[in-house]
C-alpha atoms as a PDB file:
ATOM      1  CA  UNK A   1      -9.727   9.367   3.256  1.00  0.00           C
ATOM      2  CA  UNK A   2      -9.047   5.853   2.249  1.00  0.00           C
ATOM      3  CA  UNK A   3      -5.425   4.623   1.894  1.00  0.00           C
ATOM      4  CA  UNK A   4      -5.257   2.186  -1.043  1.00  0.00           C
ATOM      5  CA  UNK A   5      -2.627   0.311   0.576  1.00  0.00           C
ATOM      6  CA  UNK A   6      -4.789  -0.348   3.302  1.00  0.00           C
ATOM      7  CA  UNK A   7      -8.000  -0.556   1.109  1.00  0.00           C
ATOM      8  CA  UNK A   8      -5.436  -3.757  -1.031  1.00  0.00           C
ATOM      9  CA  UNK A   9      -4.584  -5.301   2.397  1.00  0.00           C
ATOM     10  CA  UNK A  10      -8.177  -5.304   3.559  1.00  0.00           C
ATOM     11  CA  UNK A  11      -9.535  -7.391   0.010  1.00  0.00           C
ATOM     12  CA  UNK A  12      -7.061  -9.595   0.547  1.00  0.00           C
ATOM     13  CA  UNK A  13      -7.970 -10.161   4.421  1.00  0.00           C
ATOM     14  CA  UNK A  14     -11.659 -10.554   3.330  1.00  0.00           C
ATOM     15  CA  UNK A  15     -11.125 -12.942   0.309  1.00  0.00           C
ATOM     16  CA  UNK A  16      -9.212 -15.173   2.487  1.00  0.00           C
ATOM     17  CA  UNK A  17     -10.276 -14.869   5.981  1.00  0.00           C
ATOM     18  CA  UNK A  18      -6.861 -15.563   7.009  1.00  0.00           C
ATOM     19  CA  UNK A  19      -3.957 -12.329   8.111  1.00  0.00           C
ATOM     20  CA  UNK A  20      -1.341 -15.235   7.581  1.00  0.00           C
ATOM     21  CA  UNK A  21      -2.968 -15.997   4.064  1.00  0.00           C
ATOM     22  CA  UNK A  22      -3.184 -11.861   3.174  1.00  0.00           C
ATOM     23  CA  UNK A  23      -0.057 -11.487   4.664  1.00  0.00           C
ATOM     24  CA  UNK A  24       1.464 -13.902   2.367  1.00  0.00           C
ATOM     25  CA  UNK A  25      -0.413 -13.210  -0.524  1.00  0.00           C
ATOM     26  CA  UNK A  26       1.078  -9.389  -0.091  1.00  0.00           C
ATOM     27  CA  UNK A  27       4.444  -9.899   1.135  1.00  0.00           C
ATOM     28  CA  UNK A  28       3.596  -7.960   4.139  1.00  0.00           C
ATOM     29  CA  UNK A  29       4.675  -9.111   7.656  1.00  0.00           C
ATOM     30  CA  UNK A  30       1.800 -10.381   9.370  1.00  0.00           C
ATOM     31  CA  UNK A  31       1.954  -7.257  11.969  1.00  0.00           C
ATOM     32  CA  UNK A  32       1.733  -4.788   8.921  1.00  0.00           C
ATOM     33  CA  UNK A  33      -1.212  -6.406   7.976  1.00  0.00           C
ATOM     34  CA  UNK A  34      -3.157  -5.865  11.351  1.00  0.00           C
ATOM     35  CA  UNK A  35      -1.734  -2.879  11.186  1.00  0.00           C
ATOM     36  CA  UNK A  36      -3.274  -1.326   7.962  1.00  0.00           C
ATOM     37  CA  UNK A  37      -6.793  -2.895   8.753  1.00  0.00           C
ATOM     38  CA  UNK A  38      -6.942  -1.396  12.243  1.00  0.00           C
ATOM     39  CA  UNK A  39      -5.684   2.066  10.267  1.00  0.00           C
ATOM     40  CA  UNK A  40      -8.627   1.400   7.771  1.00  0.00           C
ATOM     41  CA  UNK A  41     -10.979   0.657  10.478  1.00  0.00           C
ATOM     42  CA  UNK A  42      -9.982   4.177  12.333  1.00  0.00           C
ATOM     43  CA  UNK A  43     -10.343   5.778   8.834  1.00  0.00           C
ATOM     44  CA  UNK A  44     -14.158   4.744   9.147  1.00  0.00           C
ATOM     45  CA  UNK A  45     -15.130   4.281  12.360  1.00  0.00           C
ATOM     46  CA  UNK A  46     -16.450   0.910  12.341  1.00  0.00           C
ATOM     47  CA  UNK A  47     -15.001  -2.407  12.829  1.00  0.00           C
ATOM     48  CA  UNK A  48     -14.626  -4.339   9.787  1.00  0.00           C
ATOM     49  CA  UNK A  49     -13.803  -7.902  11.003  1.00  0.00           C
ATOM     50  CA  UNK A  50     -14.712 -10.190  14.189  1.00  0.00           C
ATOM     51  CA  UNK A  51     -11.048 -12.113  14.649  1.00  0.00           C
ATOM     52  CA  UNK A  52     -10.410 -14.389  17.503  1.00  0.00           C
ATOM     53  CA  UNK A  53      -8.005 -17.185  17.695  1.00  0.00           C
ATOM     54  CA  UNK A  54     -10.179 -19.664  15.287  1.00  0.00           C
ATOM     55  CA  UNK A  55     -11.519 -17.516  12.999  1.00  0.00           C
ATOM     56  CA  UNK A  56     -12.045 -14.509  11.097  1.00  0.00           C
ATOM     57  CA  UNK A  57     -15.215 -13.250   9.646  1.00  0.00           C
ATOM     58  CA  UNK A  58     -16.472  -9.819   7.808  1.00  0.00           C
ATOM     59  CA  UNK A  59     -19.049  -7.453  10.202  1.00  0.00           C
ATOM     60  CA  UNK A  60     -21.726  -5.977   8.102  1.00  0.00           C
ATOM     61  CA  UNK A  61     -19.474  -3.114   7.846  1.00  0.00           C
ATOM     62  CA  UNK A  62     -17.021  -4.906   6.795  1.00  0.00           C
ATOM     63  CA  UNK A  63     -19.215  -6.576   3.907  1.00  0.00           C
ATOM     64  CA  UNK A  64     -20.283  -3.154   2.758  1.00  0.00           C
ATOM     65  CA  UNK A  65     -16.874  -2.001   2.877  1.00  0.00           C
ATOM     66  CA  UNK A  66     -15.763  -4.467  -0.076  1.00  0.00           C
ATOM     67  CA  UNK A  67     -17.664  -3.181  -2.943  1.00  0.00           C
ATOM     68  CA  UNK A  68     -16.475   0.603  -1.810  1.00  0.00           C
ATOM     69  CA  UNK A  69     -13.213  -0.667  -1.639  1.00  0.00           C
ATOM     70  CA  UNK A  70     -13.394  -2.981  -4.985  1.00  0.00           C
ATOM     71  CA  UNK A  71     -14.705   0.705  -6.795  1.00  0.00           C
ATOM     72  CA  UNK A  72     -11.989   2.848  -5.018  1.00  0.00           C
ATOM     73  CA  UNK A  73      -9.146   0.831  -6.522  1.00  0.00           C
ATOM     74  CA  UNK A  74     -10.210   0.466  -9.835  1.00  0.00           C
ATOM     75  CA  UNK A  75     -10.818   4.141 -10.382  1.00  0.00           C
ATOM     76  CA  UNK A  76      -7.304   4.595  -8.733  1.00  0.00           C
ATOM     77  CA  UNK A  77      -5.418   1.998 -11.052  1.00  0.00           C
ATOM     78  CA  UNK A  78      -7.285   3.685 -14.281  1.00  0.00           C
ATOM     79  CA  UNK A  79      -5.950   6.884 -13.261  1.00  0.00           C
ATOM     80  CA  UNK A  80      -2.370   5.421 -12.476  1.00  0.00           C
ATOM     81  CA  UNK A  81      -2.657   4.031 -16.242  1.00  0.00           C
ATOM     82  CA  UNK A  82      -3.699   7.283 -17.825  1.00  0.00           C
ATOM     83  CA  UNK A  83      -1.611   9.857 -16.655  1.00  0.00           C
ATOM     84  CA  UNK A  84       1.737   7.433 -16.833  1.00  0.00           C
ATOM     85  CA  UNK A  85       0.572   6.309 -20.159  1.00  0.00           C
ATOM     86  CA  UNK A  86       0.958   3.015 -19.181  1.00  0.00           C
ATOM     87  CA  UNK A  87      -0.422   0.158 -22.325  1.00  0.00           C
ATOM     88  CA  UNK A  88      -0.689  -3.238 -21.954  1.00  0.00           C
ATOM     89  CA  UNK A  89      -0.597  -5.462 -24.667  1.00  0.00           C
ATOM     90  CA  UNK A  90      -0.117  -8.898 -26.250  1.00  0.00           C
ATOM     91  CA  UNK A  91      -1.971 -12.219 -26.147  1.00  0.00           C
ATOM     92  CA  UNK A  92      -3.271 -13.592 -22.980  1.00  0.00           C
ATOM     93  CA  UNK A  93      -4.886 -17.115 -22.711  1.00  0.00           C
ATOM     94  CA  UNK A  94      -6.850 -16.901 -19.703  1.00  0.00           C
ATOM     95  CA  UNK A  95      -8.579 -20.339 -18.067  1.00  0.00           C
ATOM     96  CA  UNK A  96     -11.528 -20.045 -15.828  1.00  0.00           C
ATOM     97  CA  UNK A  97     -13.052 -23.584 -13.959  1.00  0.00           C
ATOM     98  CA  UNK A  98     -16.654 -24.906 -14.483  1.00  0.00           C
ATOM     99  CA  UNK A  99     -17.529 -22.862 -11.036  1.00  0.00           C
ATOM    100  CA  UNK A 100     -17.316 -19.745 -12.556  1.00  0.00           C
ATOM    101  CA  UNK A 101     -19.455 -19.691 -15.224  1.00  0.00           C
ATOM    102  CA  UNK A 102     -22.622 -18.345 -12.832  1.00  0.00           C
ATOM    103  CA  UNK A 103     -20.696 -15.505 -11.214  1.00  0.00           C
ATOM    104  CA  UNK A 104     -19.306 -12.576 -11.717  1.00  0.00           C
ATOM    105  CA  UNK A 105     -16.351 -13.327 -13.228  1.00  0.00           C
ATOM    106  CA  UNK A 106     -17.286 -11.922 -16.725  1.00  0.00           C
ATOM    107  CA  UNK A 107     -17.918  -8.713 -15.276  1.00  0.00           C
ATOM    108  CA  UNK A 108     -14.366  -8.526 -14.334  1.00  0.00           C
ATOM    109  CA  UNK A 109     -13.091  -9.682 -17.434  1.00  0.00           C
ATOM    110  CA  UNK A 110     -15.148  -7.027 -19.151  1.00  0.00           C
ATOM    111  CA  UNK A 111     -13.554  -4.149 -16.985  1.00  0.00           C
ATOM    112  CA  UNK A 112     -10.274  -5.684 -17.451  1.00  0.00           C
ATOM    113  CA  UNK A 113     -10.774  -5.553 -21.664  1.00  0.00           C
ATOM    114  CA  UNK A 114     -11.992  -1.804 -21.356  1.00  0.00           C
ATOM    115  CA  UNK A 115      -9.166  -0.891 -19.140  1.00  0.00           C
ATOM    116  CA  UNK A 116      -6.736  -2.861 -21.345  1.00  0.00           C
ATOM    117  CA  UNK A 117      -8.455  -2.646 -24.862  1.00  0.00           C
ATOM    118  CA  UNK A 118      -4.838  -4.002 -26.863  1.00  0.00           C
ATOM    119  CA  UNK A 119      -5.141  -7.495 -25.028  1.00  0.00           C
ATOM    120  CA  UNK A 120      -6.091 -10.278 -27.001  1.00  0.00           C
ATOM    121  CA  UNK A 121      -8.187 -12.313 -24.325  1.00  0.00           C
ATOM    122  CA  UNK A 122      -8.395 -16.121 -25.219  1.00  0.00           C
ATOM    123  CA  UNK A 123     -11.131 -17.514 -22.749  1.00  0.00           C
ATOM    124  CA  UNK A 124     -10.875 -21.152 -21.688  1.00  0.00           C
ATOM    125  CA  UNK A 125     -13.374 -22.828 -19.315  1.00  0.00           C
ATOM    126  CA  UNK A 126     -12.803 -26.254 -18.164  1.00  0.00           C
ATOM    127  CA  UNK A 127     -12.824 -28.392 -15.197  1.00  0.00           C
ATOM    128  CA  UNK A 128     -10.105 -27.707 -13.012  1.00  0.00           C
ATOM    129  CA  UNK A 129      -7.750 -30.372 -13.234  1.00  0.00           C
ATOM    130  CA  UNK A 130      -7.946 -29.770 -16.964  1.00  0.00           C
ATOM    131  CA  UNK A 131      -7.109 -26.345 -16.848  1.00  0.00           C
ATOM    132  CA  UNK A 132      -3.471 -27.165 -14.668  1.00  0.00           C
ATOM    133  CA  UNK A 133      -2.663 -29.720 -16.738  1.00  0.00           C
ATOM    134  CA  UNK A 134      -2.804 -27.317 -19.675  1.00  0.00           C
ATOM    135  CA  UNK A 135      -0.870 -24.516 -17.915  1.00  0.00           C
ATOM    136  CA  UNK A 136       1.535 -27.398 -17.704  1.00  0.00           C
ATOM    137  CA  UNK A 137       1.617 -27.924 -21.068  1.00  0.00           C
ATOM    138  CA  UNK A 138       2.286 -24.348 -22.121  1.00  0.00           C
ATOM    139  CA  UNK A 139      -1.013 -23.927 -23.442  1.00  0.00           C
ATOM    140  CA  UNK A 140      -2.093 -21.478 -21.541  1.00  0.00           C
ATOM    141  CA  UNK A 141      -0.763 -18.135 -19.574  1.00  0.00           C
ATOM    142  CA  UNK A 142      -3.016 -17.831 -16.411  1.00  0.00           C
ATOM    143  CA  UNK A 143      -5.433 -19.956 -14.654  1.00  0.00           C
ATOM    144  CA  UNK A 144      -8.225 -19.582 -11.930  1.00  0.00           C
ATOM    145  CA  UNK A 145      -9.073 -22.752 -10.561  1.00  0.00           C
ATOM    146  CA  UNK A 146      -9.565 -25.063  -7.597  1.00  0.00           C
ATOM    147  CA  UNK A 147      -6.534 -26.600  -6.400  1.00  0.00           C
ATOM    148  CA  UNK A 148      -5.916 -30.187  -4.713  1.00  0.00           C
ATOM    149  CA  UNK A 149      -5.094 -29.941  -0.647  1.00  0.00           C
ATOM    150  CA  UNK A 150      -1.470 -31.258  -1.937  1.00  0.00           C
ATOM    151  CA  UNK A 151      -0.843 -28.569  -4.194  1.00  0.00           C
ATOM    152  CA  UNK A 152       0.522 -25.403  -2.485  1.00  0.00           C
ATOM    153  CA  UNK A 153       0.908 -24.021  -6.055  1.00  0.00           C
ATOM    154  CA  UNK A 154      -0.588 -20.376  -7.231  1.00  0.00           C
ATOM    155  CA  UNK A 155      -2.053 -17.705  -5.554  1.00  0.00           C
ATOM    156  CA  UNK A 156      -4.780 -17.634  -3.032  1.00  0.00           C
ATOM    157  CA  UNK A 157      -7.978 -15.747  -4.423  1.00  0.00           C
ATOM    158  CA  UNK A 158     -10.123 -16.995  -1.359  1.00  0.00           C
ATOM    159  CA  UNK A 159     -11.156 -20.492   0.236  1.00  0.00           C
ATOM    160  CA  UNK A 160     -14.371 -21.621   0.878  1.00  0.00           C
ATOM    161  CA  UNK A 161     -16.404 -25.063   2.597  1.00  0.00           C
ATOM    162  CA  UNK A 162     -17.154 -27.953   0.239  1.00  0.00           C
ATOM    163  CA  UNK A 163     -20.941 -28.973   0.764  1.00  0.00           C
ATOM    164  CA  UNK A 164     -23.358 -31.734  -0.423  1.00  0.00           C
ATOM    165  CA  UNK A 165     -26.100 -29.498  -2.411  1.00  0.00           C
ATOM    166  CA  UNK A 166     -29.277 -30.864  -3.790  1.00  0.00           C
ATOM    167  CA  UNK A 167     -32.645 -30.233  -4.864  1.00  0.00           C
ATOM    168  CA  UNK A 168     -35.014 -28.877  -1.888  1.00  0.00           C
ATOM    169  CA  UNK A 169     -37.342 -31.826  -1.805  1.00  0.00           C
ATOM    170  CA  UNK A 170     -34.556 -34.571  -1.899  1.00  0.00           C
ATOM    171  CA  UNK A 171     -34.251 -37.401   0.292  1.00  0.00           C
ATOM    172  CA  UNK A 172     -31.551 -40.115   0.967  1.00  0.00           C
ATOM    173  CA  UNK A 173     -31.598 -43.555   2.012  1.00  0.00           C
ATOM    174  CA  UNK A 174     -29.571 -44.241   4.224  1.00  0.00           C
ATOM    175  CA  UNK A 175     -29.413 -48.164   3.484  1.00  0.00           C
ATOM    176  CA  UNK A 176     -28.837 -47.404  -0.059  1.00  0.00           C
ATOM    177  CA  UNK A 177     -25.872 -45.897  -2.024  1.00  0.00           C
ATOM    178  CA  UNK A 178     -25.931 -42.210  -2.055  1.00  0.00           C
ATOM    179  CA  UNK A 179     -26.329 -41.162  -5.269  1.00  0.00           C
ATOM    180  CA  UNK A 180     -23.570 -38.880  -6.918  1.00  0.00           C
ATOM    181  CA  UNK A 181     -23.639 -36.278  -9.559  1.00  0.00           C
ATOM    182  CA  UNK A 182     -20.121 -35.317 -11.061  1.00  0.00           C
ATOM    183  CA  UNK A 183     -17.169 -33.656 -13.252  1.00  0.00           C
ATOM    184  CA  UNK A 184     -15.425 -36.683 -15.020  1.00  0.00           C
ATOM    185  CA  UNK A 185     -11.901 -37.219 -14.505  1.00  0.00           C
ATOM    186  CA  UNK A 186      -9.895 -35.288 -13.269  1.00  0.00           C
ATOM    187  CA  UNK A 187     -12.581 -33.121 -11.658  1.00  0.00           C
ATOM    188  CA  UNK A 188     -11.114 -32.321  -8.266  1.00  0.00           C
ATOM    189  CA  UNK A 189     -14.502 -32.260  -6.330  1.00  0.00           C
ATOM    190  CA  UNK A 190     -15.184 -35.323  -8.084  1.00  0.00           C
ATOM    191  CA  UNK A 191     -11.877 -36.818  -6.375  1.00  0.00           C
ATOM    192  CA  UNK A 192     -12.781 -35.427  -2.927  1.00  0.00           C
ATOM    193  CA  UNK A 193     -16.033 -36.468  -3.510  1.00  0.00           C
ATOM    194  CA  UNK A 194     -15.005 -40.541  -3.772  1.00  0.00           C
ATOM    195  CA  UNK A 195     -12.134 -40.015  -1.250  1.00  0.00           C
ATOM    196  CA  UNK A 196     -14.611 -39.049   1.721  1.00  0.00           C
ATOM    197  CA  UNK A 197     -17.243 -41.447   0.890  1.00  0.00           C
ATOM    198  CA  UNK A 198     -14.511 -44.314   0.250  1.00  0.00           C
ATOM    199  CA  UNK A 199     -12.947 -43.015   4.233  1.00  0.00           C
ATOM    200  CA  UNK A 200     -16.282 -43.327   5.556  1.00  0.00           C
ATOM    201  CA  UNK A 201     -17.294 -46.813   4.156  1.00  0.00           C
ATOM    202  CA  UNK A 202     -20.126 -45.349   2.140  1.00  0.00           C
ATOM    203  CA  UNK A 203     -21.498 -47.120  -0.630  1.00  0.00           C
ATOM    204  CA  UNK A 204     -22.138 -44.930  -3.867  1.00  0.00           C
ATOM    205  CA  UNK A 205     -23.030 -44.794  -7.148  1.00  0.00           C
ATOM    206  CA  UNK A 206     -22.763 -42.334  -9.901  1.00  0.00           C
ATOM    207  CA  UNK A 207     -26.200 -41.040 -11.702  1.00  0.00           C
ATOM    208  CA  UNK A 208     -24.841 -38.324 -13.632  1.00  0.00           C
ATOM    209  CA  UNK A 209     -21.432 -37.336 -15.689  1.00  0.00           C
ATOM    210  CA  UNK A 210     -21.342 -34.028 -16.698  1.00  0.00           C
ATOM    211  CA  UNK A 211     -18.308 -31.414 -17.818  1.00  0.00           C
ATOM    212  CA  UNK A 212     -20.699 -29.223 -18.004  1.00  0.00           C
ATOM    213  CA  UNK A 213     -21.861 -27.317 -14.497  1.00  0.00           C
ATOM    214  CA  UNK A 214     -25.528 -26.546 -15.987  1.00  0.00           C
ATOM    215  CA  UNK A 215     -25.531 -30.131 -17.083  1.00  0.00           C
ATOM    216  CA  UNK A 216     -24.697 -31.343 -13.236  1.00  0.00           C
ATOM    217  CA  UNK A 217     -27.782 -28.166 -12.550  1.00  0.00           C
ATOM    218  CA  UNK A 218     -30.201 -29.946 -14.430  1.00  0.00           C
ATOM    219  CA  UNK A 219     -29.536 -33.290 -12.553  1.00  0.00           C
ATOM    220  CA  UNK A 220     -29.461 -32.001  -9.509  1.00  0.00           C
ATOM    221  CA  UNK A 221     -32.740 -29.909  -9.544  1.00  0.00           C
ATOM    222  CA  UNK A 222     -34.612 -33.031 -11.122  1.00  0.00           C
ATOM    223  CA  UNK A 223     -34.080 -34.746  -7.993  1.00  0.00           C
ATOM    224  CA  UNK A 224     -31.406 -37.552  -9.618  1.00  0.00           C
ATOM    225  CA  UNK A 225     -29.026 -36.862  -6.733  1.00  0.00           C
ATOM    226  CA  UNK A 226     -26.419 -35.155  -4.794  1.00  0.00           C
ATOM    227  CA  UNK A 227     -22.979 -33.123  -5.668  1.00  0.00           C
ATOM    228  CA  UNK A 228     -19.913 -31.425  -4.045  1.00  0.00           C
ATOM    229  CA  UNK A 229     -19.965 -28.435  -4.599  1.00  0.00           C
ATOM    230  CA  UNK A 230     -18.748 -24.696  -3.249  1.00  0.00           C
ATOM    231  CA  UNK A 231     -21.186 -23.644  -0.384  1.00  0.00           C
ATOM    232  CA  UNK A 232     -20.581 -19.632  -1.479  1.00  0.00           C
ATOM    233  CA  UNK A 233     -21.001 -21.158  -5.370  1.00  0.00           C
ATOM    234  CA  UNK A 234     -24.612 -22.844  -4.751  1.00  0.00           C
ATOM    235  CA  UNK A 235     -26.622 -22.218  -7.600  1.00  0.00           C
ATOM    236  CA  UNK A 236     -30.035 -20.934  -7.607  1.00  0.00           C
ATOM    237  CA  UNK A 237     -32.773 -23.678  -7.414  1.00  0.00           C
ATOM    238  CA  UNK A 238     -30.029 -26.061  -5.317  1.00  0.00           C
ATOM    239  CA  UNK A 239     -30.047 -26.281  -1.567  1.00  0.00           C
ATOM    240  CA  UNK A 240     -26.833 -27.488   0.760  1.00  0.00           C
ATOM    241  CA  UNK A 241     -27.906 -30.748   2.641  1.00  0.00           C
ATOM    242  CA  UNK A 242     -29.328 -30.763   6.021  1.00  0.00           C
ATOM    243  CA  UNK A 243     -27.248 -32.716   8.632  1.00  0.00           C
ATOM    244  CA  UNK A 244     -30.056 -35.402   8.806  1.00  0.00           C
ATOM    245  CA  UNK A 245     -28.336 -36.552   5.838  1.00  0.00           C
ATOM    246  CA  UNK A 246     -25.554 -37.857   7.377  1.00  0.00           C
ATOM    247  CA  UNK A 247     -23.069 -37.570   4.894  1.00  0.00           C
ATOM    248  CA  UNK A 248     -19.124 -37.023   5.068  1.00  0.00           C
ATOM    249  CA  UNK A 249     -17.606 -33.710   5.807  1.00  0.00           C
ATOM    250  CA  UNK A 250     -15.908 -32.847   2.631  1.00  0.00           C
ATOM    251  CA  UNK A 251     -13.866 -30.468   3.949  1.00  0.00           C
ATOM    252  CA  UNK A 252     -12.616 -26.929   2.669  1.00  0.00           C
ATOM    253  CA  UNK A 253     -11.504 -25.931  -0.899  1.00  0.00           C
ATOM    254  CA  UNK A 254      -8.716 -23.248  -2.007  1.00  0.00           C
ATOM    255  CA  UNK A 255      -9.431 -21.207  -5.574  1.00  0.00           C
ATOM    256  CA  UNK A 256      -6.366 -19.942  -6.747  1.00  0.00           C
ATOM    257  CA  UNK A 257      -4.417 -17.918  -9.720  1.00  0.00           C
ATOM    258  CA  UNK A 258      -1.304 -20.048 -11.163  1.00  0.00           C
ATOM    259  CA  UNK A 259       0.936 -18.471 -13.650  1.00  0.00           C
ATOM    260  CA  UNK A 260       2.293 -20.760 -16.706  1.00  0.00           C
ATOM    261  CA  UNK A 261       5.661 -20.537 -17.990  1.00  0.00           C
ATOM    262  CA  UNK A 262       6.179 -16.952 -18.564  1.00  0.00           C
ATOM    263  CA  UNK A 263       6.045 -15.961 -22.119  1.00  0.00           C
ATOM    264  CA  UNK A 264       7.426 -12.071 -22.660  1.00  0.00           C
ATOM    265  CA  UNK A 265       4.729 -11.208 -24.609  1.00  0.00           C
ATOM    266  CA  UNK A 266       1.871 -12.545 -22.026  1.00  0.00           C
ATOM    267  CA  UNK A 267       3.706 -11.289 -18.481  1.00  0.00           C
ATOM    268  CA  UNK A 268       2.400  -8.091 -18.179  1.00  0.00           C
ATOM    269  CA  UNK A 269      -0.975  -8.612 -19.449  1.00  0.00           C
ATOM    270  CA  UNK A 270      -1.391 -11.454 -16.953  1.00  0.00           C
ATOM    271  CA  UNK A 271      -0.312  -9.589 -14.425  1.00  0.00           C
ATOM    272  CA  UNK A 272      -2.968  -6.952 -15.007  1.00  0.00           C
ATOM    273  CA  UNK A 273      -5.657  -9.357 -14.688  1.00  0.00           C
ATOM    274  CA  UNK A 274      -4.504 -11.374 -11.920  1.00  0.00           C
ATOM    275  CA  UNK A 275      -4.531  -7.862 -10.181  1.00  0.00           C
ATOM    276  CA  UNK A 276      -8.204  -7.461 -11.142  1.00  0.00           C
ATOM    277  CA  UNK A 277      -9.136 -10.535 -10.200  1.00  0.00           C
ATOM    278  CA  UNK A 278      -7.586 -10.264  -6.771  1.00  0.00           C
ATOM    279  CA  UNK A 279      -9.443  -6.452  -6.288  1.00  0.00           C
ATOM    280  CA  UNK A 280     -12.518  -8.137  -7.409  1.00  0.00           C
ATOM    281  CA  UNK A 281     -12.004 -11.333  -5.622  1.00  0.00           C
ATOM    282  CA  UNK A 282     -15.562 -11.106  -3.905  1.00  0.00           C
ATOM    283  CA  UNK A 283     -17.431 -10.603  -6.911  1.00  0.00           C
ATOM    284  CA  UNK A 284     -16.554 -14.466  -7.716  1.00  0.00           C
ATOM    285  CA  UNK A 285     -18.827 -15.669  -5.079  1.00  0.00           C
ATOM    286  CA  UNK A 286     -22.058 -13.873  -6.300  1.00  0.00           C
ATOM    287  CA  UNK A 287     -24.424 -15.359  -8.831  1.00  0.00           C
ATOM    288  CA  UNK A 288     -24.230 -12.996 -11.831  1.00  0.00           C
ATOM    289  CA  UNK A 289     -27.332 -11.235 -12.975  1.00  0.00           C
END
């Protein structure tokens, strides 16, 4: 009933809200991509997305439609490995940012490593800008990560608003510096973080340093300040700011998959997951359990 072409086109749509960004992403023409989403659409009988010249946003169809769709592929690419006898192998070194360590990310690393069970998976998690730097370096195969506005490198997994979160009860002063909770260097919401504050004349001052994200967690809930942070990413116990707070727009935020240097031996297997991470792109923005 369900094309998996269509079903592939339609994850990407929803993980980027953009048809230029799926279209892209695929190699499709933009026009193909409408075109399989109305097909999928038709298939079920409901609309999927709201699209008008600004924007593009999943109906409640079209949310429900993404774990069915998420399922449907991964039971189709198991089968496509078992009866061509497909095996992937070698040693992957795999780098995940600080903002994934709540989701669901290690549920799609654990489907990937019983789909793929002769991988060695090497997990890295880091900030960010750490993590490129060390693809750079050749020290590591694959990478999902935040990327600076400059950077058009990688592969779009889905984009999201940058927010000031805090605890519930917090209050600012507006005659004082705002208070600031952060990666260290070269943290890129750190960076954004200064840059919007510095535009707007803000004063600031730093209350907590943290690589850690639970470590900028525990600051935040005790009340010490505020952070940048992803608004589909909030943790639990943290709360975006209202506007009364007055604080710079920080503007939106890309999370993307960049490839190192290809090494023979890692190609393939990085591959694989970069696909699995791109089916399960929407699992990335739920709080695991």
């Amino acid at each position: 009933m369900y094309d998996p072409t269509q079903l592939r086109t339609f994850l990407a749509v929803a993980q980027t809200l953009s048809f230029t960004q799926a279209a892209h992403r695929l190699g499709l023409r933009q026009s193909t991509v409408s075109q399989h989403v109305r097909r999928l659409e038709d298939a079920a009988g409901r609309q999927l997305f709201t699209r008008d010249t600004h924007a593009v946003e999943l109906t409640g169809d079209g949310e429900a439609m993404l774990g069915f769709a998420r399922r449907i592929l991964q039971v189709h690419e198991q089968a496509t490995a078992f009866f061509t006898g497909t095996r992937v192998r070698g040693r992957l070194r795999f780098g995940a940012s600080e903002d994934f360590v709540l989701t669901r990310l290690p549920e799609i690393l654990e489907g990937f490593r019983h789909d793929h069970p002769e991988v060695d998976l090497e997990l890295t998690v880091e900030l960010s800008g750490t993590l490129h730097e060390q693809l750079a370096a050749g020290k590591l195969d694959l990478v999902l990560a935040k990327r600076r506005p400059e950077d058009q490198r990688g592969e779009l997994v889905w984009r999201d608003d940058l927010v000031w979160i805090g605890a519930e009860r917090l209050r600012l002063d507006a005659d004082r510096p705002v208070p600031l909770i952060v990666y260290p260097p070269p943290g890129i919401t750190r960076a954004r973080a200064l840059e919007v504050l510095e535009r707007e004349g803000r004063d600031w001052r730093i209350v907590c340093t943290s690589g850690s994200l639970n470590g900028l967690i525990a600051a935040a809930r005790a009340g010490l300040g505020v952070m940048a942070h992803s608004r589909r990413l909030i943790p639990p116990g943290l709360f975006r700011l209202p506007d009364r707070a007055v604080l710079p727009d920080l503007g939106r935020i890309d999370f993307v998959l960049v490839h190192g240097r290809r090494r023979a031996a890692a190609e393939e297997a990085a591959n694989a997951l970069a696909a699995a991470i791109l089916a399960g792109g929407e699992r990335l923005s739920r709080q695991g359990g």
